[in-house]
N, C-alpha and C. Protein backbone atom coordinates (compact mmCIF):
# COMPACT_ATOMS: atom_id res chain seq x y z
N UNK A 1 128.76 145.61 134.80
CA UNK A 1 128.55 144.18 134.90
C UNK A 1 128.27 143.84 136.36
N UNK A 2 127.27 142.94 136.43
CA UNK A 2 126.85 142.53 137.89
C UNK A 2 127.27 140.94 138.38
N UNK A 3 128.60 141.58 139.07
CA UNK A 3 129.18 140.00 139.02
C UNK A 3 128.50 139.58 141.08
N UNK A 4 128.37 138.40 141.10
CA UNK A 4 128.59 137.94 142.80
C UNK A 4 129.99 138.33 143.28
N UNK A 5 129.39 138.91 145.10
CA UNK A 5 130.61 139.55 145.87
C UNK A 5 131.76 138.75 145.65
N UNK A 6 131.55 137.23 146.00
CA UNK A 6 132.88 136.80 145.63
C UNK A 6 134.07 136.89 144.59
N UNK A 7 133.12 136.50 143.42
CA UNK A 7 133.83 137.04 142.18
C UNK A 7 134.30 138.37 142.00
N UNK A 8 133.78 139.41 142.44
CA UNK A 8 134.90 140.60 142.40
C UNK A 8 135.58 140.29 143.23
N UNK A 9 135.46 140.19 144.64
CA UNK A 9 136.70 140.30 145.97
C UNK A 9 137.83 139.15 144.98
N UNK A 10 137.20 137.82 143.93
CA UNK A 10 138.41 137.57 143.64
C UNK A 10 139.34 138.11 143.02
N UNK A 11 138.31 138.90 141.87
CA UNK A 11 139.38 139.89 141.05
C UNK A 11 140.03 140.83 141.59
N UNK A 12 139.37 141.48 142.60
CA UNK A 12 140.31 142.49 143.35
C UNK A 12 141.72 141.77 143.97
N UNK A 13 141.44 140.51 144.49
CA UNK A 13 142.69 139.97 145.26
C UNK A 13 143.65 139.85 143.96
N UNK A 14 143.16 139.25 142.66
CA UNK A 14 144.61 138.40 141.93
C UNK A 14 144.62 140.14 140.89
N UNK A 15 144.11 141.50 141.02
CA UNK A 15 144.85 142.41 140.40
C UNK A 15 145.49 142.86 141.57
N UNK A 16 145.65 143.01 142.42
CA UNK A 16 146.41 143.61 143.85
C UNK A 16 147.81 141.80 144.39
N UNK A 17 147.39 141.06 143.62
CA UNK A 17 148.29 140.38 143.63
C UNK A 17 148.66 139.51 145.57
N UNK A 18 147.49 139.51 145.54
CA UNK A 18 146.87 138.93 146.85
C UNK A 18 147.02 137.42 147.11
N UNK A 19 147.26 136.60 147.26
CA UNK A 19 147.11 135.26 147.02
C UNK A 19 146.81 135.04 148.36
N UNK A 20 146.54 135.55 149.49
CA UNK A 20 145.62 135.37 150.67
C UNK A 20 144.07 135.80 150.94
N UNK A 21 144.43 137.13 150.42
CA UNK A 21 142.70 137.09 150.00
C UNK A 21 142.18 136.25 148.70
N UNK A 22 143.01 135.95 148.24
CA UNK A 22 142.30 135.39 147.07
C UNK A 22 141.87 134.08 147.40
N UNK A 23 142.32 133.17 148.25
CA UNK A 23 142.04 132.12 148.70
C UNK A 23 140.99 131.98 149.80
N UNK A 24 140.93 132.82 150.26
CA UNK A 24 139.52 133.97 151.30
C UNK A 24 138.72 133.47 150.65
N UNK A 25 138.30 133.50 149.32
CA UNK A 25 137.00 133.60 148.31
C UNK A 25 136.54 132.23 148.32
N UNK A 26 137.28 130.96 148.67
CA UNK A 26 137.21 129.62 148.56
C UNK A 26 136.46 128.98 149.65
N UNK A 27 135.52 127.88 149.67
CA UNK A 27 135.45 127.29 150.97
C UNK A 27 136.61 126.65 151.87
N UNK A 28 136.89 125.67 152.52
CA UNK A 28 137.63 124.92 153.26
C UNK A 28 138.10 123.81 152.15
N UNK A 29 137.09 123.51 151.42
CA UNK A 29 136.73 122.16 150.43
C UNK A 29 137.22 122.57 149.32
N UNK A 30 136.86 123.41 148.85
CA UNK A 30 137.01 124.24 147.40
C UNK A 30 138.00 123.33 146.48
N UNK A 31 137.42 123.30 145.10
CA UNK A 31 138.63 122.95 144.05
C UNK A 31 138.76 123.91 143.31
N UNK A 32 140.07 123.69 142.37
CA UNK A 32 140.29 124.24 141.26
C UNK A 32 140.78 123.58 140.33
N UNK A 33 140.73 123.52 139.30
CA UNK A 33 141.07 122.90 138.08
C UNK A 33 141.52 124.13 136.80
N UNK A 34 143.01 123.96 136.99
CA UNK A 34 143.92 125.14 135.76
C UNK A 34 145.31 124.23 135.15
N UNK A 35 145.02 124.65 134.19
CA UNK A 35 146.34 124.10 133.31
C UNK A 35 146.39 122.39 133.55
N UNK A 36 145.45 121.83 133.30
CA UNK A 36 145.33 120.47 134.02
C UNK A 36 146.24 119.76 135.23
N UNK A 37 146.15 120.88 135.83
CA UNK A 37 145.91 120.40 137.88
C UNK A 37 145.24 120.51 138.50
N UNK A 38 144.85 120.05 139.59
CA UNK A 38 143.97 120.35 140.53
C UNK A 38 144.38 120.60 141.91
N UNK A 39 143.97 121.58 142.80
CA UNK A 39 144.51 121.71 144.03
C UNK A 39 143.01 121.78 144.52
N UNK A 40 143.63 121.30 145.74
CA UNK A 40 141.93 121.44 146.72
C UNK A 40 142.43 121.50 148.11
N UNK A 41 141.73 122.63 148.69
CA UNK A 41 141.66 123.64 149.83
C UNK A 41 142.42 124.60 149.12
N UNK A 42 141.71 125.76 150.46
CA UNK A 42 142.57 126.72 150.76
C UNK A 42 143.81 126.82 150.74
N UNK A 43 145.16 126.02 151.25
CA UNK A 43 146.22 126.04 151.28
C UNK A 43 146.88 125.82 150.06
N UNK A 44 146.34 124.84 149.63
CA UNK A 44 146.70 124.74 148.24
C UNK A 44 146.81 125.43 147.19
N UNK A 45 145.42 126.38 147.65
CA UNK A 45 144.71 127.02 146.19
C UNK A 45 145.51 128.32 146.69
N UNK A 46 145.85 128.87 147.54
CA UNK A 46 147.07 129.89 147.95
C UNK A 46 148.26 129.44 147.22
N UNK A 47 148.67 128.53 148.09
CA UNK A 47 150.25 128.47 147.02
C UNK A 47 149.93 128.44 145.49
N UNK A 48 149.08 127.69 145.09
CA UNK A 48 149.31 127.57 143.58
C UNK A 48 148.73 129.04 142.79
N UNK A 49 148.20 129.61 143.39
CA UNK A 49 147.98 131.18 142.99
C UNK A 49 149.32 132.40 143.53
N UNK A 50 149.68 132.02 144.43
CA UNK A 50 150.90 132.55 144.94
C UNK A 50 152.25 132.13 143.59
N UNK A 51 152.01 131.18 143.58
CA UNK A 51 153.48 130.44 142.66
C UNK A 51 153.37 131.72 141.16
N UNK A 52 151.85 131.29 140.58
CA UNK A 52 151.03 132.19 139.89
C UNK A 52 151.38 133.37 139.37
N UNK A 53 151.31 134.22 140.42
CA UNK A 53 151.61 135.47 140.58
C UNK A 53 152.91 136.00 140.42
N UNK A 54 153.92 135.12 141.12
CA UNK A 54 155.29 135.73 140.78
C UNK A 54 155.70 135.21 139.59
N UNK A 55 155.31 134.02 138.87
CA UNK A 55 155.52 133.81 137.58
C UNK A 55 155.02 134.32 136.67
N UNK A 56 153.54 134.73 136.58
CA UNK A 56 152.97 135.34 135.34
C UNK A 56 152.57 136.92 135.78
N UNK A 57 152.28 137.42 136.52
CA UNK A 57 151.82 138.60 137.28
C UNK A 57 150.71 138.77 136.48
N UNK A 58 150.18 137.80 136.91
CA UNK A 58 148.23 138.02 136.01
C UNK A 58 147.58 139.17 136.26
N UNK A 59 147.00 139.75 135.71
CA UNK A 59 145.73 140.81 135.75
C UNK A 59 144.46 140.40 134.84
N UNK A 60 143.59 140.76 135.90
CA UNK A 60 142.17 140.46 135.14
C UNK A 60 141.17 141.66 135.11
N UNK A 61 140.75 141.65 133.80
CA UNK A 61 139.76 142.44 133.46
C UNK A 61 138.55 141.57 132.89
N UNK A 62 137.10 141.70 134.07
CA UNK A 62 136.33 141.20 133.52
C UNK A 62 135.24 141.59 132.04
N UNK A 63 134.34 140.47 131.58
CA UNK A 63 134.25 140.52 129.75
C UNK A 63 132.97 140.71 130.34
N UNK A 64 132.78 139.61 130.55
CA UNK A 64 131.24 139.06 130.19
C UNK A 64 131.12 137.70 131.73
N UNK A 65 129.82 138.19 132.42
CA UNK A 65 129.67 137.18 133.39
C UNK A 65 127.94 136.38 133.23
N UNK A 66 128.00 134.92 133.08
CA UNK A 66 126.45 134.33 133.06
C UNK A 66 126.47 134.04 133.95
N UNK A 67 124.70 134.88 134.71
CA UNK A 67 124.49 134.06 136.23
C UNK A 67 123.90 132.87 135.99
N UNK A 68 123.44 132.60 134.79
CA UNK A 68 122.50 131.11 134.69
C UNK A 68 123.93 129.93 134.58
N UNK A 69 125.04 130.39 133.64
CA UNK A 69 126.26 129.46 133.38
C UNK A 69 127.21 128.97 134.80
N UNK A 70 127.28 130.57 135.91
CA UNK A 70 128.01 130.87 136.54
C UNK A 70 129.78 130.76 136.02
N UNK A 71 129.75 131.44 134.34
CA UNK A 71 130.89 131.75 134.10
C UNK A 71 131.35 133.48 133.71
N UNK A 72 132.58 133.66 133.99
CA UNK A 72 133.42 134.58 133.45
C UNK A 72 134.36 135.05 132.64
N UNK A 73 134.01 135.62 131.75
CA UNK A 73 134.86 135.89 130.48
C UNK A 73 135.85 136.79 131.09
N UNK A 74 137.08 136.69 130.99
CA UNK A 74 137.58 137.42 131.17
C UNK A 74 139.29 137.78 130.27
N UNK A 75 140.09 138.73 129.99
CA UNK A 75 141.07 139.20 129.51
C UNK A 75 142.18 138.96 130.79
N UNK A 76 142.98 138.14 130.32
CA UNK A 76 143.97 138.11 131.41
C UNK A 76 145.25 138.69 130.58
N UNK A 77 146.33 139.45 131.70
CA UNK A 77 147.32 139.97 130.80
C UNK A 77 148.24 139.66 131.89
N UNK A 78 149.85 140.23 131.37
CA UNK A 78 150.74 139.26 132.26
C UNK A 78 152.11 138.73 131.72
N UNK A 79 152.99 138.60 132.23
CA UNK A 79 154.37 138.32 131.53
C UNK A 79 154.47 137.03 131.29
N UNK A 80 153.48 136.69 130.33
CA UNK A 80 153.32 134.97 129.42
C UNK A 80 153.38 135.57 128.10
N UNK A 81 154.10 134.18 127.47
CA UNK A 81 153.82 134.42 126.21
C UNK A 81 152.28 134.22 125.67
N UNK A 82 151.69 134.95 124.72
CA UNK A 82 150.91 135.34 124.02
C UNK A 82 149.63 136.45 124.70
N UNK A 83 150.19 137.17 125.89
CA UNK A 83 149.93 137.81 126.57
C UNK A 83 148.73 139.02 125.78
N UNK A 84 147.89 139.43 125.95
CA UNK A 84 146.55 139.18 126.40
C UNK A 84 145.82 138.10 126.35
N UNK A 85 145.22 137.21 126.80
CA UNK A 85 144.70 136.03 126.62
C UNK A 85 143.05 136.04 127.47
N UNK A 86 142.09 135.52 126.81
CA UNK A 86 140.59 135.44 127.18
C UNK A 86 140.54 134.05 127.60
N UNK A 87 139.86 133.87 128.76
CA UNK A 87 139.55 132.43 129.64
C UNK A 87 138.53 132.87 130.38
N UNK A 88 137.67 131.32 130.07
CA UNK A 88 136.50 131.47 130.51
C UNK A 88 136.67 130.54 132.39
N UNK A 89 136.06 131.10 133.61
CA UNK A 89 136.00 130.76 134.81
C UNK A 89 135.03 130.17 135.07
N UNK A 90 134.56 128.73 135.46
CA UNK A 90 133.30 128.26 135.51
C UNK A 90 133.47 127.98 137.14
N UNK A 91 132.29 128.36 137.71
CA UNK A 91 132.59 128.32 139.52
C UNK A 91 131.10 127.59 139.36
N UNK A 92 131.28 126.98 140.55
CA UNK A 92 130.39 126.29 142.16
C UNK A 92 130.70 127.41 143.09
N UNK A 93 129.16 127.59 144.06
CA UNK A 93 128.97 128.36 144.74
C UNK A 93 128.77 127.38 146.17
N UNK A 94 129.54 127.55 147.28
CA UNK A 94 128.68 126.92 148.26
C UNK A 94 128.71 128.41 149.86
N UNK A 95 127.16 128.68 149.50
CA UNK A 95 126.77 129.83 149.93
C UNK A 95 127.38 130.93 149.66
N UNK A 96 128.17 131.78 149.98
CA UNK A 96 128.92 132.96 149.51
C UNK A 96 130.25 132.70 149.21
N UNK A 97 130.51 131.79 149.04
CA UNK A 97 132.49 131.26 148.91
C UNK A 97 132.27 130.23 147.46
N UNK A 98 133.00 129.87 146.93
CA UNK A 98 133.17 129.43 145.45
C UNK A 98 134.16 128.13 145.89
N UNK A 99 133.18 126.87 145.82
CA UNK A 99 133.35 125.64 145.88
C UNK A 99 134.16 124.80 144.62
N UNK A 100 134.23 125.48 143.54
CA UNK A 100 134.53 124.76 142.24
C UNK A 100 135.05 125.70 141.58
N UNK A 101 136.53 126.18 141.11
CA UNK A 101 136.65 126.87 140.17
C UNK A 101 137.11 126.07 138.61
N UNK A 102 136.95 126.14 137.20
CA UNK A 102 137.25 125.74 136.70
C UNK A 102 138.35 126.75 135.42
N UNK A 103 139.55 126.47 135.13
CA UNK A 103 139.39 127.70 134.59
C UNK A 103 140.02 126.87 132.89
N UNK A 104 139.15 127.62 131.51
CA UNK A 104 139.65 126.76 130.88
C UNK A 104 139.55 128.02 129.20
């Protein structure tokens, strides 16, 4: 699968359990929209992926990526209930960093 650099460096950060590189991948501006919240910046989008991590210990394996959609299918697994679970990632690109994540 031929995903954009960002989108792997993200997956590499949240399976290595990174929540500094993972926020690397974001502009200054960047949103996200999960579990109906929203955080915006960097700092934000760290802690709330940080919080993330020690609560669910997500892993992602990517499915299926559209460059025309700019989404990602992906298998997330993790100490949640109903654990494997598929969610689709809809991003904004602003130049090589990911302005918009949506995840739903």
């Amino acid at each position: 699968m031929n995903l954009p650099k960002v989108v792997t460096d993200l997956v590499v950060a949240q399976n290595n359990f990174d929540s500094s590189a993972y926020a690397d991948c974001f502009s200054d501006t960047a949103v996200v929209f999960d579990e109906g919240k929203t955080y915006h910046g960097k700092k934000e989008i760290e802690t709330w992926i940080e919080k993330a991590n020690q609560e669910y210990r997500a892993s992602m394996k990517p499915l299926e990526y559209s460059e025309t959609e700019h989404t990602l299918k992906a298998e997330i697994s993790g100490s949640f209930a109903g654990s494997p679970v598929v969610l689709t990632y809809q991003y904004e690109f602003k130049g090589e960093l990911i302005q918009s994540l949506k995840i739903v």
